[in-house]
PDB file of N, CA and C in Angstrom:
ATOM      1  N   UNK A   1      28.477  -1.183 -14.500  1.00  0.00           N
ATOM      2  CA  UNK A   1      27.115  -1.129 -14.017  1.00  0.00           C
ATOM      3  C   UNK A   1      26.210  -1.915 -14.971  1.00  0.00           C
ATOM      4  N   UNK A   2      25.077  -2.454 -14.245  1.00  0.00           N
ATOM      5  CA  UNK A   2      24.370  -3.385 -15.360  1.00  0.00           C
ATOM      6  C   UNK A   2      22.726  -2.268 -15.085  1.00  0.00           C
ATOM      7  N   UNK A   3      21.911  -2.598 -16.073  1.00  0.00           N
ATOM      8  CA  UNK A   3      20.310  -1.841 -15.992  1.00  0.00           C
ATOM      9  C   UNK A   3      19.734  -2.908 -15.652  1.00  0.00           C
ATOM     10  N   UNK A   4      18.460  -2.497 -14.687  1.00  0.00           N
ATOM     11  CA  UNK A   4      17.528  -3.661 -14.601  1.00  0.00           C
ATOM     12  C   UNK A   4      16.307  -3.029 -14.557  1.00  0.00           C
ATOM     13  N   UNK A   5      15.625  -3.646 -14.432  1.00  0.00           N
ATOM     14  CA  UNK A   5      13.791  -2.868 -14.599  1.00  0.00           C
ATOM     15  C   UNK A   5      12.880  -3.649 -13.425  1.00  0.00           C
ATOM     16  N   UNK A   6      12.788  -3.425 -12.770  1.00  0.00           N
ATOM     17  CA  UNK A   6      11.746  -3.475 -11.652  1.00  0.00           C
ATOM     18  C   UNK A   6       9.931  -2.933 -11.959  1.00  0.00           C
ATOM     19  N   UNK A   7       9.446  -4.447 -12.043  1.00  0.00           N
ATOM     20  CA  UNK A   7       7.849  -4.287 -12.415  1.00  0.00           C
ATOM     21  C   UNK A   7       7.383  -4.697 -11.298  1.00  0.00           C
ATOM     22  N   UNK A   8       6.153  -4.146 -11.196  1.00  0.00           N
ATOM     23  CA  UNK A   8       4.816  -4.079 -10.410  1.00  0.00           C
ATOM     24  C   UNK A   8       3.728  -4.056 -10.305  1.00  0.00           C
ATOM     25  N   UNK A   9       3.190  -4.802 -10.076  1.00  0.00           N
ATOM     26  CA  UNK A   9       1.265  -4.425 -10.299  1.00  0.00           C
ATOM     27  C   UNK A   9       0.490  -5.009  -8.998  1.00  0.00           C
ATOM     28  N   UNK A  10      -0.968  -4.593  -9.153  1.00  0.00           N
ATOM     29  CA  UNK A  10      -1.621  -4.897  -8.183  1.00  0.00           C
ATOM     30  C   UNK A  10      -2.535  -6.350  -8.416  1.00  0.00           C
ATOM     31  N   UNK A  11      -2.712  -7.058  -7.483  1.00  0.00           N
ATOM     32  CA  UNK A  11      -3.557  -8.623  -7.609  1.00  0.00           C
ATOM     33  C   UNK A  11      -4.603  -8.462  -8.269  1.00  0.00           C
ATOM     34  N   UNK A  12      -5.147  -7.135  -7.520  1.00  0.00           N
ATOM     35  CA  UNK A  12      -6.869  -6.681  -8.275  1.00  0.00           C
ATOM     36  C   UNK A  12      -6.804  -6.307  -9.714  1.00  0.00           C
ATOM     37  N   UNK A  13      -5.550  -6.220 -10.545  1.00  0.00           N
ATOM     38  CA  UNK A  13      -5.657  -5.896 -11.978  1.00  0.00           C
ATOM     39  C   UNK A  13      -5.213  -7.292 -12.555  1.00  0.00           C
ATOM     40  N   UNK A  14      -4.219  -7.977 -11.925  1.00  0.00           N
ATOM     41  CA  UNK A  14      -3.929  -8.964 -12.673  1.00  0.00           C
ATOM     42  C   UNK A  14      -3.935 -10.241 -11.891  1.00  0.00           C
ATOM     43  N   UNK A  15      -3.917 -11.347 -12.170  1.00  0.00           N
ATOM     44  CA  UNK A  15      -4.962 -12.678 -11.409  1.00  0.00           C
ATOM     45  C   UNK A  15      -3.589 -13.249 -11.145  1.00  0.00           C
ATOM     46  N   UNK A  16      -2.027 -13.187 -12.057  1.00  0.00           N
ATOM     47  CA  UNK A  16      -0.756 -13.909 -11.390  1.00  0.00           C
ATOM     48  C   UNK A  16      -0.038 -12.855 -12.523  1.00  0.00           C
ATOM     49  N   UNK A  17       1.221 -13.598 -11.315  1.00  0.00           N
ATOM     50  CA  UNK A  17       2.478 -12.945 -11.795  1.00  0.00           C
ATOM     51  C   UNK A  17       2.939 -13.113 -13.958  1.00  0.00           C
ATOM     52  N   UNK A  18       2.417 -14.364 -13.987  1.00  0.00           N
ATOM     53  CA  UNK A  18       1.929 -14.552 -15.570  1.00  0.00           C
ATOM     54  C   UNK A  18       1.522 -13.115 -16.693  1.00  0.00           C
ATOM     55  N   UNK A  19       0.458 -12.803 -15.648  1.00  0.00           N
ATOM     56  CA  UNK A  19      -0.485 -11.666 -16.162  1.00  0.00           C
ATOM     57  C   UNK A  19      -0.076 -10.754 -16.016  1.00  0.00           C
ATOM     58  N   UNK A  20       1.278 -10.177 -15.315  1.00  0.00           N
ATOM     59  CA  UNK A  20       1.919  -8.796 -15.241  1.00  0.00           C
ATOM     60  C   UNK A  20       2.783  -9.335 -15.999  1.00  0.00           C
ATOM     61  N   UNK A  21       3.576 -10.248 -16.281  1.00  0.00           N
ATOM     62  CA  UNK A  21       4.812 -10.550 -17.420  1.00  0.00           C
ATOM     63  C   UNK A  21       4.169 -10.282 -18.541  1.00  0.00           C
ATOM     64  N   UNK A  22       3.166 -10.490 -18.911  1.00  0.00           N
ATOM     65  CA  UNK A  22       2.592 -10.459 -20.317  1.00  0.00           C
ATOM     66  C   UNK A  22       2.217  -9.171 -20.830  1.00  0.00           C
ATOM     67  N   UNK A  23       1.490  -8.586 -19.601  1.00  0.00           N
ATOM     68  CA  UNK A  23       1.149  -7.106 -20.117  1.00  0.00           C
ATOM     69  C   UNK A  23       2.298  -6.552 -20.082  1.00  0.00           C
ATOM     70  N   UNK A  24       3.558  -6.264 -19.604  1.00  0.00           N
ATOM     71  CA  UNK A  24       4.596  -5.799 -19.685  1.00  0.00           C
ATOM     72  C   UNK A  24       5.135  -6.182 -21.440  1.00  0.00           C
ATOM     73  N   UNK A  25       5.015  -7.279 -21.452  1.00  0.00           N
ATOM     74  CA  UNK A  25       6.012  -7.880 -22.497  1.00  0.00           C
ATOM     75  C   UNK A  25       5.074  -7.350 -24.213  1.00  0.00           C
ATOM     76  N   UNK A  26       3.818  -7.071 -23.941  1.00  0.00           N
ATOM     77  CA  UNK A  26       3.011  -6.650 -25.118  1.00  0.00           C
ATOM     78  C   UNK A  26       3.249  -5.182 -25.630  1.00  0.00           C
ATOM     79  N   UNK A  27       3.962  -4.260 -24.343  1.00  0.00           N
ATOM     80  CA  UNK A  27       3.831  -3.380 -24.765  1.00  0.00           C
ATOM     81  C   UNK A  27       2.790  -2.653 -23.981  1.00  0.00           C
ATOM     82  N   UNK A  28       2.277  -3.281 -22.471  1.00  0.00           N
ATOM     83  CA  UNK A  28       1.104  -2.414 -21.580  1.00  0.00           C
ATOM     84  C   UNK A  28       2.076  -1.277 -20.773  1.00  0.00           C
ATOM     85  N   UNK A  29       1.214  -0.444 -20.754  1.00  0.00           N
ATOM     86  CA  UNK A  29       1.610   0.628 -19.902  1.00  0.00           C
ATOM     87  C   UNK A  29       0.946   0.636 -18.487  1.00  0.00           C
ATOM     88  N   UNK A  30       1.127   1.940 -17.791  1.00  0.00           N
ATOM     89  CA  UNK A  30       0.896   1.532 -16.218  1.00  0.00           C
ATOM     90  C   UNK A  30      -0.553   2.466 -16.729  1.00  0.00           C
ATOM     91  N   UNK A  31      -0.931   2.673 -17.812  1.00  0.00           N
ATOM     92  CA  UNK A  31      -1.668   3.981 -17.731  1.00  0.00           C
ATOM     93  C   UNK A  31      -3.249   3.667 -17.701  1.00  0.00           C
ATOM     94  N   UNK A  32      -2.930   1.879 -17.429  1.00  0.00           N
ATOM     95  CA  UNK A  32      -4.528   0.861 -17.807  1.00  0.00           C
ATOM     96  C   UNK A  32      -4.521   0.427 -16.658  1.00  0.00           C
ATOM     97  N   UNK A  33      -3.723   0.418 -15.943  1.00  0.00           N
ATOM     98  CA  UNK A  33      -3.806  -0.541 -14.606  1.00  0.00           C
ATOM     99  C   UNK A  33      -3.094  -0.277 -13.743  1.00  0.00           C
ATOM    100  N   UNK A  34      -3.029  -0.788 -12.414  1.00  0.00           N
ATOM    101  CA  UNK A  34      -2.380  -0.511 -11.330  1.00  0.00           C
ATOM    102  C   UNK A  34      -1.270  -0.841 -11.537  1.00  0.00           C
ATOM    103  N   UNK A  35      -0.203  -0.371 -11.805  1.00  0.00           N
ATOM    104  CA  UNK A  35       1.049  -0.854 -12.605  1.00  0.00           C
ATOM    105  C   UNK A  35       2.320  -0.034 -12.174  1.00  0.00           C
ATOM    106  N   UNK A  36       3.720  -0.419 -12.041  1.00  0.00           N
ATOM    107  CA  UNK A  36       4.504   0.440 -12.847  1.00  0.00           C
ATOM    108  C   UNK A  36       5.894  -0.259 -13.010  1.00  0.00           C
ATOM    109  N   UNK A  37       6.753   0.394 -13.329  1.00  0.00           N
ATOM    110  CA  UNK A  37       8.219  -0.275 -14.262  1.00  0.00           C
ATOM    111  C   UNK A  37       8.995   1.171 -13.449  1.00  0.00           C
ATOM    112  N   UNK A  38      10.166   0.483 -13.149  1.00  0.00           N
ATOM    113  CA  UNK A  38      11.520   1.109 -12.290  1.00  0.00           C
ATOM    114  C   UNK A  38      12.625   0.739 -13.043  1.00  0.00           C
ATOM    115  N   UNK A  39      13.018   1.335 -13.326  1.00  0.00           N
ATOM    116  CA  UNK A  39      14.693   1.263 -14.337  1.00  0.00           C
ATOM    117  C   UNK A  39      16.178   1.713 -13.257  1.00  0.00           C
ATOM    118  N   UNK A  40      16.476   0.779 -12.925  1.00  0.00           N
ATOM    119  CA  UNK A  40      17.973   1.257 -12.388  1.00  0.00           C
ATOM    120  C   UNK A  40      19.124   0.758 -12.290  1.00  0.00           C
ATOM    121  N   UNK A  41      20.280   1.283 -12.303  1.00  0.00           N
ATOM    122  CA  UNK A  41      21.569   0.797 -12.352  1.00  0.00           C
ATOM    123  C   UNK A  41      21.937  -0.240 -10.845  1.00  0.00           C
ATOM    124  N   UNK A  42      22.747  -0.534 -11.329  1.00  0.00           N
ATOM    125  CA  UNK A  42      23.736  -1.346 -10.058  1.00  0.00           C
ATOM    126  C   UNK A  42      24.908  -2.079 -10.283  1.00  0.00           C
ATOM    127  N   UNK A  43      26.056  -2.451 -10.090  1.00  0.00           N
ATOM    128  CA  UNK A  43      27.307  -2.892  -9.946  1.00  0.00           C
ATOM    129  C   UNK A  43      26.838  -4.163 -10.522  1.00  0.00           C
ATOM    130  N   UNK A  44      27.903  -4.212 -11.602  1.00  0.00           N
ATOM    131  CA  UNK A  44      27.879  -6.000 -12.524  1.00  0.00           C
ATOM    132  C   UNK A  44      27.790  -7.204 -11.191  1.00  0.00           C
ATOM    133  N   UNK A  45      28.770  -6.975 -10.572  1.00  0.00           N
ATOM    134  CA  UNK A  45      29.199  -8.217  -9.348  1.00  0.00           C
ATOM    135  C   UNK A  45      27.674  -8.237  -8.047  1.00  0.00           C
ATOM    136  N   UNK A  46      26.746  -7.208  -8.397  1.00  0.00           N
ATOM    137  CA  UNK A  46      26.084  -7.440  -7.284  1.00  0.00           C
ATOM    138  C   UNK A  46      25.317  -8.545  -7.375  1.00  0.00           C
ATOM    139  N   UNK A  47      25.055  -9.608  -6.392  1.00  0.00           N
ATOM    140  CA  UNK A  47      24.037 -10.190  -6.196  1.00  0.00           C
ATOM    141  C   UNK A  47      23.004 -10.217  -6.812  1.00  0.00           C
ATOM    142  N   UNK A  48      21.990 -10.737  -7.208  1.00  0.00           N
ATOM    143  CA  UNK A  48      20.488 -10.853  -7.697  1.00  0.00           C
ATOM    144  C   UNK A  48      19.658 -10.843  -6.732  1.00  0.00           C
ATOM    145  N   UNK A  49      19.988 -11.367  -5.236  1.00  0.00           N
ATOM    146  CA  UNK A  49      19.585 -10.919  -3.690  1.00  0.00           C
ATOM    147  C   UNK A  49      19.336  -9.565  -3.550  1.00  0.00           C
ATOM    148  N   UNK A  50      20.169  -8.254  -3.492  1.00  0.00           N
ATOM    149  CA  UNK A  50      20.644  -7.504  -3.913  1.00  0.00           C
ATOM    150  C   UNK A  50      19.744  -6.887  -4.707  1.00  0.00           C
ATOM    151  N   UNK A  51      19.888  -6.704  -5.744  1.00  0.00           N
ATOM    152  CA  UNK A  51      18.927  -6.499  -7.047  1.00  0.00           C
ATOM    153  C   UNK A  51      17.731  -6.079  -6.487  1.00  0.00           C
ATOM    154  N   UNK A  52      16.961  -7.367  -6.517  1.00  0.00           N
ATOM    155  CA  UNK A  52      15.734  -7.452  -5.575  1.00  0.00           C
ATOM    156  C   UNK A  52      15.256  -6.311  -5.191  1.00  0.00           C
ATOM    157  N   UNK A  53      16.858  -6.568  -3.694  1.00  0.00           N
ATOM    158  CA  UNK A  53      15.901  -5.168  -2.665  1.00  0.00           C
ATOM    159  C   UNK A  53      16.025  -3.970  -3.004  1.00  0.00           C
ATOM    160  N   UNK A  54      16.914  -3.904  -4.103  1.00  0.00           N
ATOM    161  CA  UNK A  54      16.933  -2.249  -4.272  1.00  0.00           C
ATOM    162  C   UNK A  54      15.761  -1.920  -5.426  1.00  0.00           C
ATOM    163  N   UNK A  55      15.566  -3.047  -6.256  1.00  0.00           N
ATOM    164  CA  UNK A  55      14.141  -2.464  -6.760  1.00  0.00           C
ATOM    165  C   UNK A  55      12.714  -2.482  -6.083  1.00  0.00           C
ATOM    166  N   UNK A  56      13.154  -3.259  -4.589  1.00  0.00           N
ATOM    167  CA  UNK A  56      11.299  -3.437  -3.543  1.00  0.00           C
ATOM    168  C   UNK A  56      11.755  -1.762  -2.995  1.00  0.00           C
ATOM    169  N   UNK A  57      13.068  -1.405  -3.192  1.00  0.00           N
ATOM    170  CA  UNK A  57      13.653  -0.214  -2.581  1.00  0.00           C
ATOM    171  C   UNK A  57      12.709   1.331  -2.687  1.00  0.00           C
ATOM    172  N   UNK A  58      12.789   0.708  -4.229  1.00  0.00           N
ATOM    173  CA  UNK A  58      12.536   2.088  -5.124  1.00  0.00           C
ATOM    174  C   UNK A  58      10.967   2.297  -5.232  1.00  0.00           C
ATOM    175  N   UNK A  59       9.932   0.652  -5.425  1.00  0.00           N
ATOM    176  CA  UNK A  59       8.606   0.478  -5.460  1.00  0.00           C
ATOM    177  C   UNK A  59       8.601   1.322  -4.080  1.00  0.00           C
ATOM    178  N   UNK A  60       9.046   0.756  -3.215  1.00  0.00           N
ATOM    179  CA  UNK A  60       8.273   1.392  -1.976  1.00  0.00           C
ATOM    180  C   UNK A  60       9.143   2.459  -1.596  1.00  0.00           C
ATOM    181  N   UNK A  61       9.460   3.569  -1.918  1.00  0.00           N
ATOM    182  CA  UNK A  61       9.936   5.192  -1.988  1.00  0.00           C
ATOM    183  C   UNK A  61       8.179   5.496  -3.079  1.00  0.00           C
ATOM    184  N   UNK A  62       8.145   4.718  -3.520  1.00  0.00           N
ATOM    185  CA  UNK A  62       6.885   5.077  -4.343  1.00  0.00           C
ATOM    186  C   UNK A  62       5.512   4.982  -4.315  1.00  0.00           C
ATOM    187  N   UNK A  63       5.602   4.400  -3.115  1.00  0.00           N
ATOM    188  CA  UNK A  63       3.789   4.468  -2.124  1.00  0.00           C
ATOM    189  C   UNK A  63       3.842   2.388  -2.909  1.00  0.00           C
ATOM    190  N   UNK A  64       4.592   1.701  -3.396  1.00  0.00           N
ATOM    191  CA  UNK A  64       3.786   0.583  -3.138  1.00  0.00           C
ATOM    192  C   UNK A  64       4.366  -0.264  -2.263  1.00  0.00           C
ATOM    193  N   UNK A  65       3.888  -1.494  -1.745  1.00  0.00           N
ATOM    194  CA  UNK A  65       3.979  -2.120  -0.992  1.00  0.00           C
ATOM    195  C   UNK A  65       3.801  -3.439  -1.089  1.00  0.00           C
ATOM    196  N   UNK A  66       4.434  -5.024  -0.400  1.00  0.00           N
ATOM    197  CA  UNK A  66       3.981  -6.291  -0.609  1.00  0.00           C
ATOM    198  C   UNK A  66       2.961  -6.701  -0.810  1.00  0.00           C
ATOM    199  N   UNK A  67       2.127  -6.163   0.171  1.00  0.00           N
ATOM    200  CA  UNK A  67       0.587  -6.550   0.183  1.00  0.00           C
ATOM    201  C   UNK A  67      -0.205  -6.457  -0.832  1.00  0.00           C
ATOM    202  N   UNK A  68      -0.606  -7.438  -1.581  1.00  0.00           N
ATOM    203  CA  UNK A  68      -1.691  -7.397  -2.586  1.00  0.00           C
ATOM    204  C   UNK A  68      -1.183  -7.186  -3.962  1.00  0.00           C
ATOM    205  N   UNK A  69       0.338  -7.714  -4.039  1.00  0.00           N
ATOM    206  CA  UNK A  69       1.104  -7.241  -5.214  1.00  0.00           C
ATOM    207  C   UNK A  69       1.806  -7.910  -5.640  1.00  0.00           C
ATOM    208  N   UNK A  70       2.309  -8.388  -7.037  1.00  0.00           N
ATOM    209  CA  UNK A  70       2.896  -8.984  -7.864  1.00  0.00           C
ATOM    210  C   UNK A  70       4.611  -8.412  -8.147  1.00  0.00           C
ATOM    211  N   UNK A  71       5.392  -8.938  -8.481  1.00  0.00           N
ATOM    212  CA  UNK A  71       6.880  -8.376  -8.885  1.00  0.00           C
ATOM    213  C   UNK A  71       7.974  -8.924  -8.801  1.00  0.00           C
ATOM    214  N   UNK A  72       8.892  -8.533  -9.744  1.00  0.00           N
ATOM    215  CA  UNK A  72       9.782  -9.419 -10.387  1.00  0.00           C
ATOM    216  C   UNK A  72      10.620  -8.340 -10.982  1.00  0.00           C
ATOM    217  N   UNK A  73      11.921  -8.664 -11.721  1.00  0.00           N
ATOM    218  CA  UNK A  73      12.687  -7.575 -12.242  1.00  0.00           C
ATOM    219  C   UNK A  73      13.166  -8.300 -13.141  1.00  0.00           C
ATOM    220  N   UNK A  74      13.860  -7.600 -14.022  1.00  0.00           N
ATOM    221  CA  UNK A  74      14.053  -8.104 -15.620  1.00  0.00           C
ATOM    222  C   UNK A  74      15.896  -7.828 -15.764  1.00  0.00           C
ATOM    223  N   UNK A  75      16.651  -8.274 -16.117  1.00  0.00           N
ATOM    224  CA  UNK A  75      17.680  -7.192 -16.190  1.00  0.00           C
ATOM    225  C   UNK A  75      17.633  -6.771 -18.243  1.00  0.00           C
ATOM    226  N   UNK A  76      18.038  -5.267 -18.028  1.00  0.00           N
ATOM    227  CA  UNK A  76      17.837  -4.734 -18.994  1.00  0.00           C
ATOM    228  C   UNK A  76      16.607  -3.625 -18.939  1.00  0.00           C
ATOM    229  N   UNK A  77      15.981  -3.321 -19.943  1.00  0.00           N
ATOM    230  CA  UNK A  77      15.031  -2.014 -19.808  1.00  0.00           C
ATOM    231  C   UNK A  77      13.511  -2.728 -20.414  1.00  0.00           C
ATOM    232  N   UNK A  78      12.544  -1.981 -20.834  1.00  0.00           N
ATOM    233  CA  UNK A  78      11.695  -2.673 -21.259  1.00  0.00           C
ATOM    234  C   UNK A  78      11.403  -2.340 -22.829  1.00  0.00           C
ATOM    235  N   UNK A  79      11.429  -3.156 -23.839  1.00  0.00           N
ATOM    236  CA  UNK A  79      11.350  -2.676 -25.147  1.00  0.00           C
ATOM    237  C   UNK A  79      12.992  -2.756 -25.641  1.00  0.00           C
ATOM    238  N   UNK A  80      13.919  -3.368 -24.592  1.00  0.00           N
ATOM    239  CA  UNK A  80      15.199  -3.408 -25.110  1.00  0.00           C
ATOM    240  C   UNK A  80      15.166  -4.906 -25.196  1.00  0.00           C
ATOM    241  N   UNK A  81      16.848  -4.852 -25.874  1.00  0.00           N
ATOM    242  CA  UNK A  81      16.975  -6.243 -26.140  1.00  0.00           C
ATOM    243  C   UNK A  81      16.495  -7.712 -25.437  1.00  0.00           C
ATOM    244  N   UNK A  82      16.996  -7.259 -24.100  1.00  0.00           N
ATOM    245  CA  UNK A  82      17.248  -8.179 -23.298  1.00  0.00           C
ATOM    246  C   UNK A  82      15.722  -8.336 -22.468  1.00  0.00           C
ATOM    247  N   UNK A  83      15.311  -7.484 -22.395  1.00  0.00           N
ATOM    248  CA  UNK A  83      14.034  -7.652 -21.968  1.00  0.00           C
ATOM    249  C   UNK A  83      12.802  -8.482 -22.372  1.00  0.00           C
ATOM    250  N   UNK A  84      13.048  -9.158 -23.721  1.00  0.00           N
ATOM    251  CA  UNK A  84      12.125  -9.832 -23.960  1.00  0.00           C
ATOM    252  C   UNK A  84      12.037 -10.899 -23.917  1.00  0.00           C
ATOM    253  N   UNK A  85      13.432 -11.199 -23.097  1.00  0.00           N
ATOM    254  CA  UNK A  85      13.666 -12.796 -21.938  1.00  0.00           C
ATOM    255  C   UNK A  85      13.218 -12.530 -20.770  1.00  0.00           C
ATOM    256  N   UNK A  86      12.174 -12.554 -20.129  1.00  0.00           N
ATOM    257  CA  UNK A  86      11.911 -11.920 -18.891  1.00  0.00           C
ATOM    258  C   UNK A  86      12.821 -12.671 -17.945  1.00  0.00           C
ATOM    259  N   UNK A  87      13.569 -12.573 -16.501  1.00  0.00           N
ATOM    260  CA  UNK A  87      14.080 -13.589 -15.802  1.00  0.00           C
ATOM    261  C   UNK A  87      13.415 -13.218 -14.690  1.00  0.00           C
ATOM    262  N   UNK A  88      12.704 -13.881 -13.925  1.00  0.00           N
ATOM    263  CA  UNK A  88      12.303 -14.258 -12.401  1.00  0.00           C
ATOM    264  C   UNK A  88      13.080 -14.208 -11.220  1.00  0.00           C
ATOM    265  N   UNK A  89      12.924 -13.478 -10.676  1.00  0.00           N
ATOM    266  CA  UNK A  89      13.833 -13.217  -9.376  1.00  0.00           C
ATOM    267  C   UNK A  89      13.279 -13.339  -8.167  1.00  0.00           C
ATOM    268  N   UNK A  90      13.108 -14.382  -7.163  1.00  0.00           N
ATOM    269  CA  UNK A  90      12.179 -13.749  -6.085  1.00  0.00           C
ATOM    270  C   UNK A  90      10.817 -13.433  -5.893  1.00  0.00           C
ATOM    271  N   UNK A  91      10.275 -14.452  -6.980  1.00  0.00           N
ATOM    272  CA  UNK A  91       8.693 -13.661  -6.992  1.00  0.00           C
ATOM    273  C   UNK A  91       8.027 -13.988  -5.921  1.00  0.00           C
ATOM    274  N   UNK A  92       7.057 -12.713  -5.513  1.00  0.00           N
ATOM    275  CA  UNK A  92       6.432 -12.542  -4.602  1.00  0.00           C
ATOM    276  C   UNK A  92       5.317 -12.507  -4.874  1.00  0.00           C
ATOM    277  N   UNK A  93       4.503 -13.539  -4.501  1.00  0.00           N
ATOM    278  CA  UNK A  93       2.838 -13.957  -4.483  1.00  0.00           C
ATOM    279  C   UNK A  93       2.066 -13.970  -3.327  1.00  0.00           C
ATOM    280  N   UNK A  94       1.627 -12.923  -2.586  1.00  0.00           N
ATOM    281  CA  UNK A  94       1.374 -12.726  -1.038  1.00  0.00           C
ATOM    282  C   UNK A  94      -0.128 -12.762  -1.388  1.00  0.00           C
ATOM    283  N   UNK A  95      -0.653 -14.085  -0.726  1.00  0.00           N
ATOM    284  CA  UNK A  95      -1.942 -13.831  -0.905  1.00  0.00           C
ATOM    285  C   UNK A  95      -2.685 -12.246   0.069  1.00  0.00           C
ATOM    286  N   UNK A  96      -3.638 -11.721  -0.173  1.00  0.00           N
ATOM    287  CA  UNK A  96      -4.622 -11.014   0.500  1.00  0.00           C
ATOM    288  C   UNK A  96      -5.140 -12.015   1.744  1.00  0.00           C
ATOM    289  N   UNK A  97      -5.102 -11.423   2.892  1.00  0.00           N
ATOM    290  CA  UNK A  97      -5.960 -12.093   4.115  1.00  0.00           C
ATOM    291  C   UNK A  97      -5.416 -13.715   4.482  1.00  0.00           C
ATOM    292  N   UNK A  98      -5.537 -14.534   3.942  1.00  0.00           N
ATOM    293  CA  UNK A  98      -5.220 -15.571   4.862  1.00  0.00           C
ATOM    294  C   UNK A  98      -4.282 -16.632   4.487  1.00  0.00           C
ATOM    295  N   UNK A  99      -3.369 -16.267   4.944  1.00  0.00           N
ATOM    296  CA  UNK A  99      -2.337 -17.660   4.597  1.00  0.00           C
ATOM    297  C   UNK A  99      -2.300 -18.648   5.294  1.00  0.00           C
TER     298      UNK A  99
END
């Protein structure tokens, strides 16, 4: 099994996906902003496809949603080793109102 960390935030706290990597990576908590961090296992061989949806899985078991939201997943935890390579998976930049 490998760990990965599934982050999140809202557009209205942070202006790009930049701005949630950073507050994550400083050491921000969800406890300033519309925020949060998902930690979960999954099979070495799975996909990064995969990955993905089981952490949009877990955000949204948790009241959040695409709309108006930033996110990306890390593999590893946050404050661990590996985490302070962030890797990009899929990022999702949905503007508000009009595409």
């Amino acid at each position: 099994m490998k760990t990965y960390t599934f982050l999140i935030g809202t557009m209205d706290d942070f202006e790009s996906i930049e701005d949630l990597m950073d507050h994550f990576e400083t050491g921000g908590d969800s406890s300033m902003c519309n925020c949060a961090s998902y930690e979960f296992e999954a099979p070495k061989d799975c996909d990064l496809s995969t990955v993905q949806l089981i952490g949009y899985g877990i955000a949204f078991e948790n009241d959040w949603c695409m709309d108006g939201t930033y996110s990306f997943f890390i593999e590893g935890t946050l404050g661990g080793e590996r985490a302070s390579q962030m890797q990009m998976h899929d990022l999702w930049e949905i503007p508000s109102g009009n595409s």
